[in-house]
PDB file of N, CA and C in Angstrom:
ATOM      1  N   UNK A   1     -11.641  19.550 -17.142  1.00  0.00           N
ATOM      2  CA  UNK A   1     -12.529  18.834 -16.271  1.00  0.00           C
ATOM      3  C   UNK A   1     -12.237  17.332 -16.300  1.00  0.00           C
ATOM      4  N   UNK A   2     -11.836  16.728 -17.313  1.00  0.00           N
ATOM      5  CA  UNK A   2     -11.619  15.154 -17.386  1.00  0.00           C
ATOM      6  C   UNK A   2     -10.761  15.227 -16.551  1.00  0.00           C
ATOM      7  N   UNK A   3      -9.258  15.593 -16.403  1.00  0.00           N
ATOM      8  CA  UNK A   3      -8.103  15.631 -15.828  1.00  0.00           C
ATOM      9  C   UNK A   3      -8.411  15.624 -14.362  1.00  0.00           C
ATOM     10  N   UNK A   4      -9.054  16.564 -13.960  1.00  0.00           N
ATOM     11  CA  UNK A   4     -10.079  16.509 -12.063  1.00  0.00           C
ATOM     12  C   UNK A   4     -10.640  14.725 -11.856  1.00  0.00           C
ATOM     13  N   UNK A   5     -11.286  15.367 -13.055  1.00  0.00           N
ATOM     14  CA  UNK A   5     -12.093  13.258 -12.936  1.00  0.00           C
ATOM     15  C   UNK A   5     -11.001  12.215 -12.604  1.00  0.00           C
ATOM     16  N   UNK A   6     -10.382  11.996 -14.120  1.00  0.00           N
ATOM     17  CA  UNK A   6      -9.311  11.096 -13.674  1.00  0.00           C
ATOM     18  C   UNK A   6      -8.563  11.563 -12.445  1.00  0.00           C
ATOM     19  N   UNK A   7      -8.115  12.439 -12.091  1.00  0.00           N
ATOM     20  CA  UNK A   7      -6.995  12.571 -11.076  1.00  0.00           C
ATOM     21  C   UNK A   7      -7.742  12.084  -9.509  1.00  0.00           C
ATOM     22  N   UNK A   8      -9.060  12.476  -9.381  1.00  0.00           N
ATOM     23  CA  UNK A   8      -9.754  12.077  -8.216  1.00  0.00           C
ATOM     24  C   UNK A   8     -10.168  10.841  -8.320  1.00  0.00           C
ATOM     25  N   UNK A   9     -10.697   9.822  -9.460  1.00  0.00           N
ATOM     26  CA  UNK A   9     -10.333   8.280  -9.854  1.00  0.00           C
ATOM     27  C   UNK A   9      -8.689   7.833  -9.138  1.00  0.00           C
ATOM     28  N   UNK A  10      -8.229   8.020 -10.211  1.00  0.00           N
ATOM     29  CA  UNK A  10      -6.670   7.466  -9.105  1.00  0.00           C
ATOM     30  C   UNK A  10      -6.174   7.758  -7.680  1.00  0.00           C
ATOM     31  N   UNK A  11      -6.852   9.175  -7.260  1.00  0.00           N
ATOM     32  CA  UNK A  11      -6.507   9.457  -5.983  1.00  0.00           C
ATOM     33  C   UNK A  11      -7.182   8.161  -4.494  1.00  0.00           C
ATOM     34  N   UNK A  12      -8.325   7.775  -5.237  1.00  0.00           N
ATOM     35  CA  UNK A  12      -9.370   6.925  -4.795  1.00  0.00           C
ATOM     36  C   UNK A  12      -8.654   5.399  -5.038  1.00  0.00           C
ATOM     37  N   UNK A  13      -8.570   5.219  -6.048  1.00  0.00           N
ATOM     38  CA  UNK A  13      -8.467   3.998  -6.355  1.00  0.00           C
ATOM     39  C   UNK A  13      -6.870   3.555  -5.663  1.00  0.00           C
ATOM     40  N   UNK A  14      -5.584   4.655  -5.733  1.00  0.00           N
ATOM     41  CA  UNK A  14      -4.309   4.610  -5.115  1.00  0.00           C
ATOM     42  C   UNK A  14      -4.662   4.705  -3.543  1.00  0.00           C
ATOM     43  N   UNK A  15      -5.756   4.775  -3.038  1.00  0.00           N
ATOM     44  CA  UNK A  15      -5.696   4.773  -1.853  1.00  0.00           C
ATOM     45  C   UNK A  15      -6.653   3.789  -1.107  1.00  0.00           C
ATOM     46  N   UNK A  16      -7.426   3.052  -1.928  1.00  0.00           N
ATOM     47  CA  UNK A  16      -7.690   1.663  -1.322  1.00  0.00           C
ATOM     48  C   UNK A  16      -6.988   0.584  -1.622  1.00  0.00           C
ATOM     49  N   UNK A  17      -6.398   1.241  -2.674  1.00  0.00           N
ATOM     50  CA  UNK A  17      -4.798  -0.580  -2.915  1.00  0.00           C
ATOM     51  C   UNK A  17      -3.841   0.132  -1.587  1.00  0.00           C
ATOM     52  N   UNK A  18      -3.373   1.027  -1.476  1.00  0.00           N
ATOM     53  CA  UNK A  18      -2.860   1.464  -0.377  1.00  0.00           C
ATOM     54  C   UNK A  18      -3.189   1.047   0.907  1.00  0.00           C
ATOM     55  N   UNK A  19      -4.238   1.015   1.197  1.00  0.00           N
ATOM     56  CA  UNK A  19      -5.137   0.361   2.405  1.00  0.00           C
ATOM     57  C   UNK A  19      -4.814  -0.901   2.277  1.00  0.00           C
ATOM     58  N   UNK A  20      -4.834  -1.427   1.364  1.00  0.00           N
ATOM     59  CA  UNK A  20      -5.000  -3.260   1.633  1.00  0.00           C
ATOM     60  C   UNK A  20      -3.474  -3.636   1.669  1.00  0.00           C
ATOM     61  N   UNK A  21      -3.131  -2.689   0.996  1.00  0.00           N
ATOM     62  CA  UNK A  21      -1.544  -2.957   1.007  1.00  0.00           C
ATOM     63  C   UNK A  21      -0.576  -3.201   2.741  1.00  0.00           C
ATOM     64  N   UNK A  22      -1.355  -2.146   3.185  1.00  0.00           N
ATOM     65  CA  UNK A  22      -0.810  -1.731   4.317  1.00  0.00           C
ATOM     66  C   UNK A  22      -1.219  -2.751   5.099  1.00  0.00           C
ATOM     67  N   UNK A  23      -2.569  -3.393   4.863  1.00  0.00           N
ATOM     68  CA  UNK A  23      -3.592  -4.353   5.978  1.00  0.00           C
ATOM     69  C   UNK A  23      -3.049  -5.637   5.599  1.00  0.00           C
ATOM     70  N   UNK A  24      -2.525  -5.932   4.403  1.00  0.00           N
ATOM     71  CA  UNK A  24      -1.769  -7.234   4.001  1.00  0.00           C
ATOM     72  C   UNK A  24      -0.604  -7.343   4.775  1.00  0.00           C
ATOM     73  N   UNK A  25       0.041  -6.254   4.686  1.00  0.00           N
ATOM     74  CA  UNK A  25       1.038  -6.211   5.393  1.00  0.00           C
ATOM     75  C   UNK A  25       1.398  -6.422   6.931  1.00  0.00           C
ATOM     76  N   UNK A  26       0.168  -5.800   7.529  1.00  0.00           N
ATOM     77  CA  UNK A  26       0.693  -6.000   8.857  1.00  0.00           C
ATOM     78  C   UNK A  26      -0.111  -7.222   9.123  1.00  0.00           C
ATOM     79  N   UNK A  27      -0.739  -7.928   8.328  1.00  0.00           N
ATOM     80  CA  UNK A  27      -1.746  -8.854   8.687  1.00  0.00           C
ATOM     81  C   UNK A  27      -0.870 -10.246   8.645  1.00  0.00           C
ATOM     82  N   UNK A  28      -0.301 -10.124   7.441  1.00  0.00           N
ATOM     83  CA  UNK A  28       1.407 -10.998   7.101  1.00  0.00           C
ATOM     84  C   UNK A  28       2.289 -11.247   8.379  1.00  0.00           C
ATOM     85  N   UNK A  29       2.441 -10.107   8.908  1.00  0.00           N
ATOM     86  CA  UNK A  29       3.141  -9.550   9.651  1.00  0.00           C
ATOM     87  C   UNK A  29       2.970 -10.362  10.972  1.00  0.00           C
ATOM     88  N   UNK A  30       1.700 -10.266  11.382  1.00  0.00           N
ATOM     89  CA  UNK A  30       1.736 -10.270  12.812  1.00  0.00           C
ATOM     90  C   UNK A  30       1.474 -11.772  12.480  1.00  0.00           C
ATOM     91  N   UNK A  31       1.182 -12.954  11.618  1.00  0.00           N
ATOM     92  CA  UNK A  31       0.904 -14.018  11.226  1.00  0.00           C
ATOM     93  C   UNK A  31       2.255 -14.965  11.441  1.00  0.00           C
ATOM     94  N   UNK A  32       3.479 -14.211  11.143  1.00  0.00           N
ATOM     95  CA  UNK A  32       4.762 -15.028  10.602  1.00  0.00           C
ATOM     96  C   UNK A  32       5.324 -15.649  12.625  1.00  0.00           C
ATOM     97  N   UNK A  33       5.640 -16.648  11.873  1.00  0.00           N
ATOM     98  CA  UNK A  33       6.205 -17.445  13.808  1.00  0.00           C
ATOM     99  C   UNK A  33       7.233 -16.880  13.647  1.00  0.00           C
ATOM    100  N   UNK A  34       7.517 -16.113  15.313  1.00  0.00           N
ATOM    101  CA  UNK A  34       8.431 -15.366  15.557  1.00  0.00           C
ATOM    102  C   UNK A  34       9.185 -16.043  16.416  1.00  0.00           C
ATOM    103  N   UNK A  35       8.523 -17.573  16.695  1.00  0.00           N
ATOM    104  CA  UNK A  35       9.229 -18.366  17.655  1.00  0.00           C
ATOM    105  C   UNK A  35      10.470 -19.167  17.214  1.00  0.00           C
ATOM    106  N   UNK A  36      10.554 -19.512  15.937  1.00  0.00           N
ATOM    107  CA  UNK A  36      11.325 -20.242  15.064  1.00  0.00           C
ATOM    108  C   UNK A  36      12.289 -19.092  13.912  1.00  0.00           C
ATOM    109  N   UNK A  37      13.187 -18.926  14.277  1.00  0.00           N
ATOM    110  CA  UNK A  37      14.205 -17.973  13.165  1.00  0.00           C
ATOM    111  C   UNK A  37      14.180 -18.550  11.641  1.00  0.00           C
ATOM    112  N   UNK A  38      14.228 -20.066  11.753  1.00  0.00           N
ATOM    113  CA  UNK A  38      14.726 -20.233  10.563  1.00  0.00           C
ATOM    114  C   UNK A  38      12.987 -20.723   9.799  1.00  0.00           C
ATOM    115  N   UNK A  39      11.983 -20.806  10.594  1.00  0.00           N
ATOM    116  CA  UNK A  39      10.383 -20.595   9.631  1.00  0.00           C
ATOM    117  C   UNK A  39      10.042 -19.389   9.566  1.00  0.00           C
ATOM    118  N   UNK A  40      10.923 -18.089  10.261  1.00  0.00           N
ATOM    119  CA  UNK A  40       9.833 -17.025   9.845  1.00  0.00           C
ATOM    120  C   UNK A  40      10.925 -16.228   8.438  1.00  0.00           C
ATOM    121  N   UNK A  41      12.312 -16.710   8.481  1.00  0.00           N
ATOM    122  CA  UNK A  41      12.945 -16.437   7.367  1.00  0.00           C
ATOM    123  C   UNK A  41      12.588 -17.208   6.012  1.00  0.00           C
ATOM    124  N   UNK A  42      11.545 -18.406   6.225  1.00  0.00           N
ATOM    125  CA  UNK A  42      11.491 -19.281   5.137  1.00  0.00           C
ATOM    126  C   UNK A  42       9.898 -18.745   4.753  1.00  0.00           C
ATOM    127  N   UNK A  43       8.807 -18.112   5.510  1.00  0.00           N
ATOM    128  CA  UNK A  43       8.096 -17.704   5.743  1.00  0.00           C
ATOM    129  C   UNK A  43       8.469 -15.728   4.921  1.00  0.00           C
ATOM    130  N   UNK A  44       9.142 -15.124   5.021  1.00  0.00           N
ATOM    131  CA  UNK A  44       9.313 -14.168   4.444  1.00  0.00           C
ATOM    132  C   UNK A  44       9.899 -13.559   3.067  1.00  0.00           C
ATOM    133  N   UNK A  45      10.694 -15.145   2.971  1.00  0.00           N
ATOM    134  CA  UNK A  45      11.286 -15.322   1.382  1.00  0.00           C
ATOM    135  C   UNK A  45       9.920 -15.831   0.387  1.00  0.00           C
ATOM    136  N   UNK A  46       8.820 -16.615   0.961  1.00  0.00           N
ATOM    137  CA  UNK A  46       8.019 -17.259   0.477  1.00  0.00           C
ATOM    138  C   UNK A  46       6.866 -15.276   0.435  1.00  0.00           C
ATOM    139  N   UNK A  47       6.632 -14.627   0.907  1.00  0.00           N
ATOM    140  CA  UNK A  47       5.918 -13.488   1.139  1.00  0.00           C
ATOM    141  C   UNK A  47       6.953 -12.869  -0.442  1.00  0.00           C
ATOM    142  N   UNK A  48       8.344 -12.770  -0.159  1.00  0.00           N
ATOM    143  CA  UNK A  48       9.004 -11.781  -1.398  1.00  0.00           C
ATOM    144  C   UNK A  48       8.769 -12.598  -2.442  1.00  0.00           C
ATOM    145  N   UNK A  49       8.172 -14.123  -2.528  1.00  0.00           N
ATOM    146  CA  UNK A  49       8.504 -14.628  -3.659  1.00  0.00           C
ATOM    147  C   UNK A  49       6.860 -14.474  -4.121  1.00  0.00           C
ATOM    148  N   UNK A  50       5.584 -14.430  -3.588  1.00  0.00           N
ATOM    149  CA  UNK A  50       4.113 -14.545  -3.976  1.00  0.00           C
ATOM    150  C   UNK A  50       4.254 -12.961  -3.941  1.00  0.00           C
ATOM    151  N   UNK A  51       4.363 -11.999  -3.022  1.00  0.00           N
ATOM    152  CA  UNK A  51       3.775 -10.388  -3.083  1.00  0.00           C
ATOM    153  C   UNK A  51       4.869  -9.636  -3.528  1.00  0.00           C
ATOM    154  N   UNK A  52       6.481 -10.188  -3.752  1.00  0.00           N
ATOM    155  CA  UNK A  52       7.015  -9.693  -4.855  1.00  0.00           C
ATOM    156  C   UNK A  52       7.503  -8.169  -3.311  1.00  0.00           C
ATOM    157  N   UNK A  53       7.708  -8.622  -2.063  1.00  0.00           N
ATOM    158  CA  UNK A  53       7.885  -8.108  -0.880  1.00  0.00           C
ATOM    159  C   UNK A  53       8.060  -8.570   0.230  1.00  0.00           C
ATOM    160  N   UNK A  54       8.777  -8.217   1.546  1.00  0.00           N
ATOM    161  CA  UNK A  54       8.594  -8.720   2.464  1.00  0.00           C
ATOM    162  C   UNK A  54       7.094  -8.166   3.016  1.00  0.00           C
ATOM    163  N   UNK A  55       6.881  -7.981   4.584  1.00  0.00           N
ATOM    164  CA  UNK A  55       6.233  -7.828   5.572  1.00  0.00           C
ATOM    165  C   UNK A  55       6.348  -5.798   5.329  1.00  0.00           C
ATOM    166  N   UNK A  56       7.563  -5.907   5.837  1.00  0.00           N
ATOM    167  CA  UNK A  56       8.024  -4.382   5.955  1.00  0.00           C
ATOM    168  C   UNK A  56       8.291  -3.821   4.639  1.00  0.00           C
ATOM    169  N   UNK A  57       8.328  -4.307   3.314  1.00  0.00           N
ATOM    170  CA  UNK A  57       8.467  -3.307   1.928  1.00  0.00           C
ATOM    171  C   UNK A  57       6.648  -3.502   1.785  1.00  0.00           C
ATOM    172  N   UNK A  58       5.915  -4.492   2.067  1.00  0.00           N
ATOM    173  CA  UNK A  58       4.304  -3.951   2.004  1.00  0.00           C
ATOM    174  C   UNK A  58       3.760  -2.445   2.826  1.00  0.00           C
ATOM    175  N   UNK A  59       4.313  -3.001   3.959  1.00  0.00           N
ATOM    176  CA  UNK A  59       3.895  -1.487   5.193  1.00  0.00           C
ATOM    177  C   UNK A  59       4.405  -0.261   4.021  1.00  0.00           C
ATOM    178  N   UNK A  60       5.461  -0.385   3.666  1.00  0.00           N
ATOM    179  CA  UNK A  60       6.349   0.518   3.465  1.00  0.00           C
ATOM    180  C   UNK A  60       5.262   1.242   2.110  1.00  0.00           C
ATOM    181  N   UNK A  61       5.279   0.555   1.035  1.00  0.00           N
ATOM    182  CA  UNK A  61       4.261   0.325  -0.259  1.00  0.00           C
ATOM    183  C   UNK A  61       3.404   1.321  -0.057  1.00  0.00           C
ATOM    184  N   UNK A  62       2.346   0.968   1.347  1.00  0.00           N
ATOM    185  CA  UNK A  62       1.413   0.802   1.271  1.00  0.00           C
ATOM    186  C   UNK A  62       1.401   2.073   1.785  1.00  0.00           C
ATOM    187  N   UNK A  63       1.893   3.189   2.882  1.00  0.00           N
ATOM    188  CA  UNK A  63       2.272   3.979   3.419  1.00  0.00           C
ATOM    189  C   UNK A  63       2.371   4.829   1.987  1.00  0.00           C
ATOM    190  N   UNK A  64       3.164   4.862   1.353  1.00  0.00           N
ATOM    191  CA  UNK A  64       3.932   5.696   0.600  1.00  0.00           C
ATOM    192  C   UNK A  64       2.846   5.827  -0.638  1.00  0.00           C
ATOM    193  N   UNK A  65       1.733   4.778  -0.732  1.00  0.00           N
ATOM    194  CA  UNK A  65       0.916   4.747  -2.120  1.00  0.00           C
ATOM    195  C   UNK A  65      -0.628   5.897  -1.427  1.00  0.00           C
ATOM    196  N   UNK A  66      -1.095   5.110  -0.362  1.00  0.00           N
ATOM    197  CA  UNK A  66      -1.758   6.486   0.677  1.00  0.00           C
ATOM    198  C   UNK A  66      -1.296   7.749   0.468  1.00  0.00           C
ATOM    199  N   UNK A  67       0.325   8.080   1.091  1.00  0.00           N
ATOM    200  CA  UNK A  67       0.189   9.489   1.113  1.00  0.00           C
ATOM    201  C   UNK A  67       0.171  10.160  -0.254  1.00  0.00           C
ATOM    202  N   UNK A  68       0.677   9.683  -1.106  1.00  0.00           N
ATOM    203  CA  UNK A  68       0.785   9.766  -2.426  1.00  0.00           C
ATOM    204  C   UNK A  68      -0.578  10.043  -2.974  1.00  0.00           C
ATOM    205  N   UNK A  69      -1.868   9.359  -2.877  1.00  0.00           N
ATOM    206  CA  UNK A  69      -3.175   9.397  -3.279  1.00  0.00           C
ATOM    207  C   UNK A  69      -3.828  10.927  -2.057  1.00  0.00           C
ATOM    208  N   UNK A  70      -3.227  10.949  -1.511  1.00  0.00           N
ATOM    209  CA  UNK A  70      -3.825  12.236  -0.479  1.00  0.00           C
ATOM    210  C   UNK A  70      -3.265  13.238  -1.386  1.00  0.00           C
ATOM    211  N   UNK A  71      -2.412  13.229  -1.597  1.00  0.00           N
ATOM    212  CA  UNK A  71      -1.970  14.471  -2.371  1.00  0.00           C
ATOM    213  C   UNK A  71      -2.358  14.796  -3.627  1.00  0.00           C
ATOM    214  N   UNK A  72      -2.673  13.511  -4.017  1.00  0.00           N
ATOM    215  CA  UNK A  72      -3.165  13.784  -5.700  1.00  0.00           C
ATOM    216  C   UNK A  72      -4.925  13.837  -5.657  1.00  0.00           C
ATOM    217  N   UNK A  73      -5.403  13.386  -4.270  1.00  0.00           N
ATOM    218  CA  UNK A  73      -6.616  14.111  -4.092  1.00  0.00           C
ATOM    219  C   UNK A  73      -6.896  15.248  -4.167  1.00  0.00           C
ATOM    220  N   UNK A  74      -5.544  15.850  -3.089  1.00  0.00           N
ATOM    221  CA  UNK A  74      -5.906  17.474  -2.824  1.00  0.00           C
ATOM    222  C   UNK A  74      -5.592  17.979  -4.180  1.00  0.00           C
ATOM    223  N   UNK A  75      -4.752  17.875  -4.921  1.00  0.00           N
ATOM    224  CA  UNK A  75      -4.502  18.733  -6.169  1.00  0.00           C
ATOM    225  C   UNK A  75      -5.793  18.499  -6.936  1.00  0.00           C
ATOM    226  N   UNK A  76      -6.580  17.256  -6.828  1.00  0.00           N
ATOM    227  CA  UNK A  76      -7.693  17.304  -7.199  1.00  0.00           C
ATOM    228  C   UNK A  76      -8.727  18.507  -7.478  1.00  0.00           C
ATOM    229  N   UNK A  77      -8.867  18.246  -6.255  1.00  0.00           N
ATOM    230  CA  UNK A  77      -9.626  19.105  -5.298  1.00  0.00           C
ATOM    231  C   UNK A  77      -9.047  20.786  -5.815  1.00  0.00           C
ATOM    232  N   UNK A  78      -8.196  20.892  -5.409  1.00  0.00           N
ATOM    233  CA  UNK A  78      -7.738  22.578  -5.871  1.00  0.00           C
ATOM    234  C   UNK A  78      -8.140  22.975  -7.533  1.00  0.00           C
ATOM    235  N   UNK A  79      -7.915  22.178  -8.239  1.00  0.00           N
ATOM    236  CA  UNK A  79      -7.954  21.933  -9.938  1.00  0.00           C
ATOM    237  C   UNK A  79      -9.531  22.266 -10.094  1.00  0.00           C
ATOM    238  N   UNK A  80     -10.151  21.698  -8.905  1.00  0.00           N
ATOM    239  CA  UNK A  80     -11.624  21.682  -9.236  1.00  0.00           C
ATOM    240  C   UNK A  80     -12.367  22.915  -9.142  1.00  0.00           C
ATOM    241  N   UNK A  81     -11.841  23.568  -7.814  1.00  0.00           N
ATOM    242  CA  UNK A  81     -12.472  25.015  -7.530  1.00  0.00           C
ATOM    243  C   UNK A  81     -11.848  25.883  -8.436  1.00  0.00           C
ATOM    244  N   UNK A  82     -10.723  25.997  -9.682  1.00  0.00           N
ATOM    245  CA  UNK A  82     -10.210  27.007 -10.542  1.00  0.00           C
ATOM    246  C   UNK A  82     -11.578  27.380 -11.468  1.00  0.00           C
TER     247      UNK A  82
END
């Protein structure tokens, strides 16, 4: 029964950093001047150098930490009705 607990804790908790991940991301995203090449490249090195990512490895993150928490919900979930 702990193992259900924790596993539905992380399924939860991996899927609202997932959310913000994703909302940072495109929020970054749609923010960076697309009018200027050489500010939105100085603008995206400055994103890999604070979030340790660009624009598109956040989406990416953030995507992949979601589906990841869906799944470790459902195994949750299955673990629970045994």
């Amino acid at each position: 029964m702990f193992f259900v607990r924790a596993g539905s804790l992380l399924a939860w908790l991996g899927f609202v950093f997932g959310v913000f991940q994703l909302a940072a991301g495109f929020w970054l995203g749609f923010n960076l001047p697309i009018d200027d090449p050489d500010a939105m490249a100085q603008a995206q090195a400055f994103y890999d150098r604070r979030y340790g990512a660009t624009t598109g490895e956040m989406v990416t993150r953030g995507m992949y930490l979601i589906l990841g928490s869906v799944v470790l919900g459902i195994l949750a979930k299955i673990a629970q009705r045994q």
